[in-house]
Protein backbone atom coordinates (compact mmCIF):
# COMPACT_ATOMS: atom_id res chain seq x y z
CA UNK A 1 -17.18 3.08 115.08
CA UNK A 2 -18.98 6.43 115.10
CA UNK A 3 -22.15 6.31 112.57
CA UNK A 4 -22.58 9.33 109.87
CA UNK A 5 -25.76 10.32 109.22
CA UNK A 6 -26.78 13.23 106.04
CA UNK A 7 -28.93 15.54 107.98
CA UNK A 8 -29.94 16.80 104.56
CA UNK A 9 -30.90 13.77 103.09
CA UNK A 10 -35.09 14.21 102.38
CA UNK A 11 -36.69 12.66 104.63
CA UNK A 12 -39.97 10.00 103.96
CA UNK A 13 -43.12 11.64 102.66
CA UNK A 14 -45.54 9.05 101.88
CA UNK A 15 -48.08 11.62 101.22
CA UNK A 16 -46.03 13.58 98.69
CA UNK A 17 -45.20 9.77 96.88
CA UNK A 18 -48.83 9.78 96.74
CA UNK A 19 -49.67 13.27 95.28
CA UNK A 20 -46.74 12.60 93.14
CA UNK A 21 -48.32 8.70 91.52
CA UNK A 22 -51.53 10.30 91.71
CA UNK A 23 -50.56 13.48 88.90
CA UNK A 24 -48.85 11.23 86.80
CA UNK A 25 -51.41 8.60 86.77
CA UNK A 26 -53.53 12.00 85.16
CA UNK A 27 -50.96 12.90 82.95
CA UNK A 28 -48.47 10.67 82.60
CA UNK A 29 -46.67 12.59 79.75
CA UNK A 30 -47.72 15.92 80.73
CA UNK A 31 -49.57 16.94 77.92
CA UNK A 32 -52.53 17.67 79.71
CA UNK A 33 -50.25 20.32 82.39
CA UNK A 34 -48.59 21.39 79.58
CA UNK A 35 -51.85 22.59 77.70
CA UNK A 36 -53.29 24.46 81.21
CA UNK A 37 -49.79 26.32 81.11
CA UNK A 38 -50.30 27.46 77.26
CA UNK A 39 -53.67 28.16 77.86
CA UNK A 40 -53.30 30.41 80.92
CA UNK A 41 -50.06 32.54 78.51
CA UNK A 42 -52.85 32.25 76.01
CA UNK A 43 -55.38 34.06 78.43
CA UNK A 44 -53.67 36.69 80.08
CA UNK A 45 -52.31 37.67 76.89
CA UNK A 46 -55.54 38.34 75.75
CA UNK A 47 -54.61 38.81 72.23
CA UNK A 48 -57.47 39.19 70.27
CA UNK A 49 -58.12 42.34 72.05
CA UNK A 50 -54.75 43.77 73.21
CA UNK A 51 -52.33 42.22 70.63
CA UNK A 52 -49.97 41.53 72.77
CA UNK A 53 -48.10 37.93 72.94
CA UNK A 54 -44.94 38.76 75.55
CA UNK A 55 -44.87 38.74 79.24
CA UNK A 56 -43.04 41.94 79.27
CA UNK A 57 -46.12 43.58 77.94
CA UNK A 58 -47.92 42.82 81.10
CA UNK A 59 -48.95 44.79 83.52
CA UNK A 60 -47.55 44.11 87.08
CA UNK A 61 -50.98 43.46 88.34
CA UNK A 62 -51.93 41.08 85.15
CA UNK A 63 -48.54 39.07 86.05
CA UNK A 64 -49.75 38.42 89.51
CA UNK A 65 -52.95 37.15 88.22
CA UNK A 66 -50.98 34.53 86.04
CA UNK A 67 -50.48 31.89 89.14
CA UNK A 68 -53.89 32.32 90.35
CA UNK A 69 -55.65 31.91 86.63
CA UNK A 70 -53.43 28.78 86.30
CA UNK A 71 -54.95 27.50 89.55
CA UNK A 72 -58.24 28.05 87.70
CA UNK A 73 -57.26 26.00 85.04
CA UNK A 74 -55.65 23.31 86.57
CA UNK A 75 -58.85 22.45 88.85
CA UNK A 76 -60.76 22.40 85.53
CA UNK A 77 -58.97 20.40 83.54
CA UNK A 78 -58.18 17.67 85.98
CA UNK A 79 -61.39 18.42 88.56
CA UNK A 80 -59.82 18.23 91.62
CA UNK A 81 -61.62 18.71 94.83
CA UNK A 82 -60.83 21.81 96.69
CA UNK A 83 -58.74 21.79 99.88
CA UNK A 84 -59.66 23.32 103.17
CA UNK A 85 -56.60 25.99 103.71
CA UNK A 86 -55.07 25.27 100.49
CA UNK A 87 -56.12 25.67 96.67
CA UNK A 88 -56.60 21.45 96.12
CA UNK A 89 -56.65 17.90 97.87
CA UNK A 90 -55.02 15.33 95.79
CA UNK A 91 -54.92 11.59 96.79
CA UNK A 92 -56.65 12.96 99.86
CA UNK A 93 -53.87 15.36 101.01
CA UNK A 94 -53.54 19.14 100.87
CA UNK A 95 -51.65 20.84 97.74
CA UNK A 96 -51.27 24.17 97.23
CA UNK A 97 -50.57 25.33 93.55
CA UNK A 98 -47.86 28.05 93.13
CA UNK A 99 -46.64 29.75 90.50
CA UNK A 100 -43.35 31.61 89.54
CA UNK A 101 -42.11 33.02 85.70
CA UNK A 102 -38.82 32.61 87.85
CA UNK A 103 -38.09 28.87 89.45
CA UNK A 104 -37.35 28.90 93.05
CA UNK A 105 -39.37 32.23 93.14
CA UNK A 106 -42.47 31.05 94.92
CA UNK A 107 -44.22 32.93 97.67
CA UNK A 108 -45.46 30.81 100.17
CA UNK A 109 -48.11 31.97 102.37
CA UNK A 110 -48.31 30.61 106.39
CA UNK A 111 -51.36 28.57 105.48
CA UNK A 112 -49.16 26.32 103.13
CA UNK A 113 -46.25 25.94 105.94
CA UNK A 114 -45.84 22.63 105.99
CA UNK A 115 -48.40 21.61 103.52
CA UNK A 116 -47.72 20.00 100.31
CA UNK A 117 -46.76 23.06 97.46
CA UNK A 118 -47.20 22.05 93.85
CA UNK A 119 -44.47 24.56 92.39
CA UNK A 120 -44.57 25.13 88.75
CA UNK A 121 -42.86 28.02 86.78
CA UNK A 122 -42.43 28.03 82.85
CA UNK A 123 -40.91 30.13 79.74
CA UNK A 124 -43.00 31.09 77.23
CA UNK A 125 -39.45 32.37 75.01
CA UNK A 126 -37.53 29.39 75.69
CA UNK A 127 -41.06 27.10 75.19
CA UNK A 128 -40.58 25.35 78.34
CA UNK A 129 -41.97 24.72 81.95
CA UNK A 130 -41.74 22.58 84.95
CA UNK A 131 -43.54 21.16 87.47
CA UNK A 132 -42.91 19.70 91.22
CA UNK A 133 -43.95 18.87 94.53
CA UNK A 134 -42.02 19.96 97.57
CA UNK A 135 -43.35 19.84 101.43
CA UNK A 136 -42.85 23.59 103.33
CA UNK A 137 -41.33 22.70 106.58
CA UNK A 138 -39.24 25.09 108.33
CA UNK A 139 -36.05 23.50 107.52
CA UNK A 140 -36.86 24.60 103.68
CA UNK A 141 -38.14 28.09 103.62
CA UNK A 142 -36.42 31.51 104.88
CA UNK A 143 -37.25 33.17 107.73
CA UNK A 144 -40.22 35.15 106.89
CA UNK A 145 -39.86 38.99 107.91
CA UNK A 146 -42.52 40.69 105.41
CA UNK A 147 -45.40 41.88 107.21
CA UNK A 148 -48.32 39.21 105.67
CA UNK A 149 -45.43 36.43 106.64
CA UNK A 150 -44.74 34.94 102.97
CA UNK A 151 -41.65 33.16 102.81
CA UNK A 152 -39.72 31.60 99.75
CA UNK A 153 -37.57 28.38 99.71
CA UNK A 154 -34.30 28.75 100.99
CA UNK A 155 -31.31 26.96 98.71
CA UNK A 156 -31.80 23.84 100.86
CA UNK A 157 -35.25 24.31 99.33
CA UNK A 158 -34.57 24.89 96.16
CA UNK A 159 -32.53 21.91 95.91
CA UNK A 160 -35.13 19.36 97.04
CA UNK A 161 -38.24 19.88 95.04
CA UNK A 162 -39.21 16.70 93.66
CA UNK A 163 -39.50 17.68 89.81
CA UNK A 164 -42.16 15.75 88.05
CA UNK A 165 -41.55 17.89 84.84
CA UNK A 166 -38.47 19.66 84.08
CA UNK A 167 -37.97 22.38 80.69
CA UNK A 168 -40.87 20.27 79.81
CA UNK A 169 -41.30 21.27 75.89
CA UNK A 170 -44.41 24.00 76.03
CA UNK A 171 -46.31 24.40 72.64
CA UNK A 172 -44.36 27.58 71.20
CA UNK A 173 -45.41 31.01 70.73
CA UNK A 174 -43.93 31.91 66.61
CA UNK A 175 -44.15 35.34 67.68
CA UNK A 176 -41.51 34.72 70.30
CA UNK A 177 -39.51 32.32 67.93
CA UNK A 178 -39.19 35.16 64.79
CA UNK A 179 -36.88 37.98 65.23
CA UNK A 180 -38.26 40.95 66.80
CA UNK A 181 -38.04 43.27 63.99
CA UNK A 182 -39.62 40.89 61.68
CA UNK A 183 -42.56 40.80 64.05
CA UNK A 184 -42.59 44.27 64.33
CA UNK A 185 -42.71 44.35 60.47
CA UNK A 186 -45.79 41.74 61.11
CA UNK A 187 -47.67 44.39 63.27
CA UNK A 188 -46.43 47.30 61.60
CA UNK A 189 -49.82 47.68 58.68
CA UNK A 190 -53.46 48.87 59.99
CA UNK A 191 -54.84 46.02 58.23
CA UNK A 192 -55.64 42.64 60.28
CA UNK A 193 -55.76 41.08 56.90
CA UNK A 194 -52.16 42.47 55.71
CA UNK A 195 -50.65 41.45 59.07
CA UNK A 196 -51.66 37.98 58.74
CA UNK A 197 -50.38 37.54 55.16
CA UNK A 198 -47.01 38.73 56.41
CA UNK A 199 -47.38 36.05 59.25
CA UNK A 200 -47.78 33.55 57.03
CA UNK A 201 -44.58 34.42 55.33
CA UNK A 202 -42.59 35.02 57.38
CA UNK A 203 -43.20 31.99 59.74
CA UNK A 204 -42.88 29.76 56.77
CA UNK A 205 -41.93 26.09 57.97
CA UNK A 206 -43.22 27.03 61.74
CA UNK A 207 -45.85 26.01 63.90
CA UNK A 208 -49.01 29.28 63.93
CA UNK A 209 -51.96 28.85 66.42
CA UNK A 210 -54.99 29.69 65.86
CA UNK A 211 -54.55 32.00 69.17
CA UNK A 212 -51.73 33.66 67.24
CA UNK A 213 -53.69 34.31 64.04
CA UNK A 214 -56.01 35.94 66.52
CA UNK A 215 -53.48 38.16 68.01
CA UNK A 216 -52.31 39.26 64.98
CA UNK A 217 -55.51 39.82 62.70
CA UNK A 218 -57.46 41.22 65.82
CA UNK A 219 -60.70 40.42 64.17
CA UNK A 220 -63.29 38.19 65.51
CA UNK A 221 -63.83 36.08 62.60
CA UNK A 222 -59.59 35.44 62.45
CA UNK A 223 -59.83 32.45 60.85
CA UNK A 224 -61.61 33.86 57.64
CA UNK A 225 -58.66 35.69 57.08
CA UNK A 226 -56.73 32.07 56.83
CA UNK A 227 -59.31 30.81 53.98
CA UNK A 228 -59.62 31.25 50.65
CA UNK A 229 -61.79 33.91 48.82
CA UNK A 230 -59.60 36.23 50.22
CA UNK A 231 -57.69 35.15 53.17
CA UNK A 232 -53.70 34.01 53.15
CA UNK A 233 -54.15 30.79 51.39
CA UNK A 234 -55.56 32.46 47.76
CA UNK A 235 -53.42 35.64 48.39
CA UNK A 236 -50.00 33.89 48.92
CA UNK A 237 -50.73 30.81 46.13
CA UNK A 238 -49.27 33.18 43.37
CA UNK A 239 -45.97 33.16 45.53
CA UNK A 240 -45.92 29.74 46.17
CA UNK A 241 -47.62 29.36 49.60
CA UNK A 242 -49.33 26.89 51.04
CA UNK A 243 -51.37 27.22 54.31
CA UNK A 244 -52.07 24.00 56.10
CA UNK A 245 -54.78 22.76 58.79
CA UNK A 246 -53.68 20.45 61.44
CA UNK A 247 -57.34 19.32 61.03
CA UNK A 248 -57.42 18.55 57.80
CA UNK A 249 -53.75 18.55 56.13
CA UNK A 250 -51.56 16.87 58.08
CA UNK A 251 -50.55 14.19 55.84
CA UNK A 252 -49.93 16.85 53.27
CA UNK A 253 -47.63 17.92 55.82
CA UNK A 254 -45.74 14.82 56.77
CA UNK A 255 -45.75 14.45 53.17
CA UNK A 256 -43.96 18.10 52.65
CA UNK A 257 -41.37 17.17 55.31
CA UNK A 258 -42.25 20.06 57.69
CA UNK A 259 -43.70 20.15 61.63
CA UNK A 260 -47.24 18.29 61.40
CA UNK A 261 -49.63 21.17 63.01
CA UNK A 262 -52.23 19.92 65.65
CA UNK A 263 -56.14 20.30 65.32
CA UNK A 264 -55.43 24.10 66.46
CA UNK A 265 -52.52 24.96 64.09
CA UNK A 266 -51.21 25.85 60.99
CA UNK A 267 -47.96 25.70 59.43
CA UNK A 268 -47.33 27.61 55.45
CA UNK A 269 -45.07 26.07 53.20
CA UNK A 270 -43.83 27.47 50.04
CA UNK A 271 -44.01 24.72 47.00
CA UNK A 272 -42.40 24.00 44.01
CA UNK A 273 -43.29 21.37 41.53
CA UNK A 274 -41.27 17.83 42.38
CA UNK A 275 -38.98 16.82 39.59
CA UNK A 276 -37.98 13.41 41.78
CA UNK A 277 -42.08 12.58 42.85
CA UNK A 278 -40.48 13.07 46.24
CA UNK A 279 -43.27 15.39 48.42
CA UNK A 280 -47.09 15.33 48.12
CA UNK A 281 -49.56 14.75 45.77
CA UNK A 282 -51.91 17.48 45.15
CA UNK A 283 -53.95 18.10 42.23
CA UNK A 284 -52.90 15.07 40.27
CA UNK A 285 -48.92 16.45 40.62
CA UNK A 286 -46.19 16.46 42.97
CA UNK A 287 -44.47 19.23 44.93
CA UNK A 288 -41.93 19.07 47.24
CA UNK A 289 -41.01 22.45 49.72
CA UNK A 290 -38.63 24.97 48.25
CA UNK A 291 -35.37 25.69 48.99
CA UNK A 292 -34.68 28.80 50.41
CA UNK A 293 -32.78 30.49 47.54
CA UNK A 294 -35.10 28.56 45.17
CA UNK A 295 -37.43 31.42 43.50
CA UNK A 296 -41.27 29.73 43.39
CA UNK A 297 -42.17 30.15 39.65
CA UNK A 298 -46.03 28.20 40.11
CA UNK A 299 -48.43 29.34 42.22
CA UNK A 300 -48.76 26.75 44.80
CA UNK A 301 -51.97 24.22 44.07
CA UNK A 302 -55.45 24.60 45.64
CA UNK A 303 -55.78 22.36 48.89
CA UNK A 304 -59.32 20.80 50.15
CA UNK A 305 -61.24 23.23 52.31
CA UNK A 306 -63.84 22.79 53.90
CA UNK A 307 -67.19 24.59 53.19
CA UNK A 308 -68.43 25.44 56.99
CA UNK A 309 -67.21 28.30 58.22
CA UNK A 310 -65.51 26.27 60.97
CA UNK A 311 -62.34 26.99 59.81
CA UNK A 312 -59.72 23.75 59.03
């Protein structure tokens, strides 16, 4: 009896089992990956100073950059040691980080032929990324034929990265979420502090960073234009708004039924008074969120604050 053998079954990699035990002993959820990925969007955005919060409004060199400012971020967040012809060594073997907005897309330089490749690639419109481990041996890449010998995976390739994190959820972008012409309508006033008001509004019931408030009020004090005495929270009360801290008012938001916002985010919430004492108490009285059809008749009540100007 002849034997049959699958000559592309993977074959044994202890060392990529280890690299592999070893990341998710770091980040065993992938919270801490997923944060490096926001952060790096985050960065190259720049959007403080450009305004800008899409990849398409990149420039060509600026999305090159991406994979190696990731790189960057990675090794500080998780320290690891540098490799000798490749960006890390994890569990004592040689990774190479690569990056791609497109999966499979990967350019692989000779120096990571067969080396370990940590491939990761991400959305920041569909809020999602993914991360793997794959070993470059011949059998995996194509021929190389450009003249500084970068290769990509071939389908074989493609096929047999070992995914740690796949469409991972990455913290979203609201910008990206709202239509495009109501973010236009966002951008469309002179004023940092009109464009955050209409923010607020119009991503009512969503998760805001603080990096977003940033890219849309392009001031440097950003989060004064949150506050009160002046900011979103006392100018959108008389409609009904409320603005609230993942620092300081997330049970309000639990409370109110919407996303709970992190230390770093926000989330506004237009109120009406509770007829059922189903929402939050605030200000000795309950409100619940309003419908959308449901006009907002009160101005929504004053929420704690806090004094610094460390904004909540």
């Amino acid at each position: 009896m002849s034997q049959c053998f699958d000559i592309f079954a993977p074959k044994p990699d202890p060392a990529l089992d280890e690299v592999a035990a070893e990341l998710k002993r770091l980040d065993s959820d992938g919270v801490r990956w997923a944060a490096v990925i926001r952060r790096t969007y985050d960065m190259i955005y720049n959007g403080q100073e450009t305004g800008r919060y899409r990849w398409d409004q990149l420039m060509k060199t600026e999305k090159t950059h991406f994979g190696t400012l990731m790189e960057i971020n990675a090794q500080r967040e998780f320290e690891f040691e540098g490799g000798d012809a490749t960006d890390y060594r994890i569990a004592g073997h040689q990774v190479d980080a690569k990056w791609s907005q497109t999966s499979g897309s990967w350019m692989l330089p000779p120096e990571v032929f067969d080396e370990l490749a940590l491939v990761v690639t991400g959305s920041d419109a569909e809020s999602v990324w993914s991360l793997g481990l794959i070993r470059i041996t011949a059998e995996v890449r194509k021929e190389a034929t450009n003249r500084d010998k970068k290769s990509q995976l071939n389908a074989l390739g493609r096929d047999s990265v070992h995914w740690l994190w796949k469409d991972a959820p990455l913290r979203p972008n609201v910008l990206l979420q709202l239509p495009r012409d109501i973010v236009n309508n966002i951008f469309d006033n002179r004023f940092g502090t009109q464009r955050t008001h209409r923010l607020f509004r119009a991503a009512e019931g969503m998760i805001v960073h603080r990096n977003i408030v940033a890219t849309v009020s392009r001031q440097l004090d950003h989060q004064k234009r949150v506050r009160y005495n002046g900011g979103s929270r006392s100018v959108l009360a008389p409609e009904g708004y409320l603005i609230l801290s993942g620092l300081y008012h997330r049970q309000l938001a639990e409370d109110l039924g919407v996303p709970v916002p992190r230390q770093d985010e926000y989330i506004s919430v237009r109120v009406v008074p509770s007829e059922d004492n189903t929402g939050a108490l605030i200000g000795g009285r309950m409100w619940r969120r309003a419908r959308l059809e449901e006009a907002s008749e009160e101005p929504a009540p004053r929420i704690d604050e806090p004094k610094s100007k460390e904004e909540a």
